[in-house]
Protein backbone atom coordinates (compact mmCIF):
# COMPACT_ATOMS: atom_id res chain seq x y z
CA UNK A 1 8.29 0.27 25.98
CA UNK A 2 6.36 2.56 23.68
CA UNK A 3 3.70 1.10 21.42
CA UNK A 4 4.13 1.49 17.72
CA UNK A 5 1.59 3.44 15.70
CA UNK A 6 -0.25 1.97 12.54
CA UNK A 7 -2.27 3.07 9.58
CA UNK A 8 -4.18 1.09 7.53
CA UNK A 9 -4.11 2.41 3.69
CA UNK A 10 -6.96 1.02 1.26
CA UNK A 11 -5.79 0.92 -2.19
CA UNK A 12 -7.29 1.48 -5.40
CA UNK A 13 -5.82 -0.90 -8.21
CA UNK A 14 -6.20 -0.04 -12.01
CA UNK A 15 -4.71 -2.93 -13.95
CA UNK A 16 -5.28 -4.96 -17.32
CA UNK A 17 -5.04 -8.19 -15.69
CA UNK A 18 -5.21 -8.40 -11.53
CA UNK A 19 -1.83 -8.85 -10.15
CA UNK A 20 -1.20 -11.60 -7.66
CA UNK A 21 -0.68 -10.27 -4.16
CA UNK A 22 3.46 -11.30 -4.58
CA UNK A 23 3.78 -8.58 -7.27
CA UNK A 24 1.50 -6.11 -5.92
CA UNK A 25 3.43 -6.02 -2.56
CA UNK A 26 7.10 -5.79 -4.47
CA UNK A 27 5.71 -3.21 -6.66
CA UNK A 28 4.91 -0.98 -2.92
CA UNK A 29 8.34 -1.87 -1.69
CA UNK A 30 10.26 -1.27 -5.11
CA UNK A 31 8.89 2.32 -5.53
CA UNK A 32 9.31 2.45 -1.59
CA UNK A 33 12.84 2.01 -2.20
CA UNK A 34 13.09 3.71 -5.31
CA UNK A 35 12.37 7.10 -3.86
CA UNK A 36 13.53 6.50 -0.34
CA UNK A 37 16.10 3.92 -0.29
CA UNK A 38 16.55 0.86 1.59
CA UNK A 39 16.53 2.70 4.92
CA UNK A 40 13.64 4.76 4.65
CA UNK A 41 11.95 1.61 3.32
CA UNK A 42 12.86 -0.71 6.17
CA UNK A 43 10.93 1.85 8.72
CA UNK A 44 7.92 1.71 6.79
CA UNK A 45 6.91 -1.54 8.27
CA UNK A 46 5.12 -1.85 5.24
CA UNK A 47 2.73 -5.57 5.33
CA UNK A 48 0.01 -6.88 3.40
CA UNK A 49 -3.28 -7.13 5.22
CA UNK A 50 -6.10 -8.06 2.46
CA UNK A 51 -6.14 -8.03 -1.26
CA UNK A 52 -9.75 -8.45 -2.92
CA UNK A 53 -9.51 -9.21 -6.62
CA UNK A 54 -13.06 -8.45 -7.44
CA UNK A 55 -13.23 -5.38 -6.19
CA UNK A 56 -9.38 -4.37 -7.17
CA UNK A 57 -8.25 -3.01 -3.46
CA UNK A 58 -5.93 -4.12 -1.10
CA UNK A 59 -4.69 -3.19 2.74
CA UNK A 60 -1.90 -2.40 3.94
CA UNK A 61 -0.50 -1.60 7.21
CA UNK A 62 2.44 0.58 7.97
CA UNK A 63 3.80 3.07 10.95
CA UNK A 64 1.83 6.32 11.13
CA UNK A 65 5.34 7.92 10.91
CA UNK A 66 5.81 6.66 7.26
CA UNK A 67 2.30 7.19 6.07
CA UNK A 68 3.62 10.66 3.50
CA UNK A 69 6.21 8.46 2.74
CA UNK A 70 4.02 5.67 1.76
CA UNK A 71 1.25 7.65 -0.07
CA UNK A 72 3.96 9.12 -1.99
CA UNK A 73 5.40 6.17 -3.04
CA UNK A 74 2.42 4.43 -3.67
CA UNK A 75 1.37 7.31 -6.22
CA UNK A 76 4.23 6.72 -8.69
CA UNK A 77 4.02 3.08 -9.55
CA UNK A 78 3.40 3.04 -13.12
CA UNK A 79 3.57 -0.73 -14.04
CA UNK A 80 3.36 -3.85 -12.42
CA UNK A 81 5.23 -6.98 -13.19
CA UNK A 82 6.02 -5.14 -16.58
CA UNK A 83 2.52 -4.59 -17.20
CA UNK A 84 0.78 -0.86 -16.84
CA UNK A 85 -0.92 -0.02 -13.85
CA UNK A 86 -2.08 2.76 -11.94
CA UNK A 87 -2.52 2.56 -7.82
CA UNK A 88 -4.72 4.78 -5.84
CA UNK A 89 -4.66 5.48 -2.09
CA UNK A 90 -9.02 5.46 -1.47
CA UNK A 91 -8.94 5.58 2.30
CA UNK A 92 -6.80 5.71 5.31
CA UNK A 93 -7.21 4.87 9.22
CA UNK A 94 -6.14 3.45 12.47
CA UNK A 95 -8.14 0.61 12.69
CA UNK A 96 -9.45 -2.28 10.08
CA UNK A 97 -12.86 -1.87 11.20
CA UNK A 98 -13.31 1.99 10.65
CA UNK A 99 -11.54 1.56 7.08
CA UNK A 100 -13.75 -1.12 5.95
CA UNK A 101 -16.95 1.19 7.05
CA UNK A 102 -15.07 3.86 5.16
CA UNK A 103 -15.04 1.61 1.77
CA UNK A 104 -19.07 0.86 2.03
C-alpha cells in the first residue's frame, strides 16, 4: 500500500473581524470547488490543522499532489462569510515542526 504524501500550508489571514475556523475552512473548500469542481476538490484532502487568532494564520494539510491546486485556490478568496478578506499562503512543508521553525 503506498503512503500518501502531505504538505502543510501556513496561511496568512487579512480580515476586518477574525473569522471562526467553520468559515475559514468553507471559504478554502468553496474557492476549492469553485475553480476545480467537486472532484478536483475531494482529492485535495484538504483539513484544518491549527488556526491562531492572534497572530491571523492557520494550517492546513493537504496531498502534495494538490498543493498548485490549493495555492491557487487559496489566492482568490476575496471575502469571507460576506465580509472582505484577503488570504496569503506564508510558508509551505512536509512536516509541522519544520513549518512552525519556518514562521519564527
Amino acid at each position: 500500500m503506498k503512503r500518501i504524501k502531505r504538505r502543510y500550508l501556513a496561511l496568512q489571514l487579512e480580515y476586518e473581524t477574525l473569522p471562526s475556523e467553520r468559515e475559514l475552512i468553507d471559504a478554502v473548500w468553496a474557492s476549492n470547488t469553485k475553480l476545480y469542481g467537486e472532484v478536483g476538490a475531494s482529492t485535495t484532502g484538504l483539513s484544518l490543522i491549527n488556526f491562531d487568532m492572534e497572530q491571523k494564520i492557520a494550517v492546513i494539510r493537504i496531498s502534495l499532489s494538490s498543493l498548485n491546486m490549493v495555492k491557487a485556490s487559496v489566492s482568490t478568496i476575496t471575502s469571507i462569510s460576506g465580509k472582505v478578506a484577503a488570504v496569503h499562503v506564508l510558508a509551505v512543508s512536509g512536516t509541522l515542526k519544520a513549518l512552525f521553525s519556518d514562521l519564527k
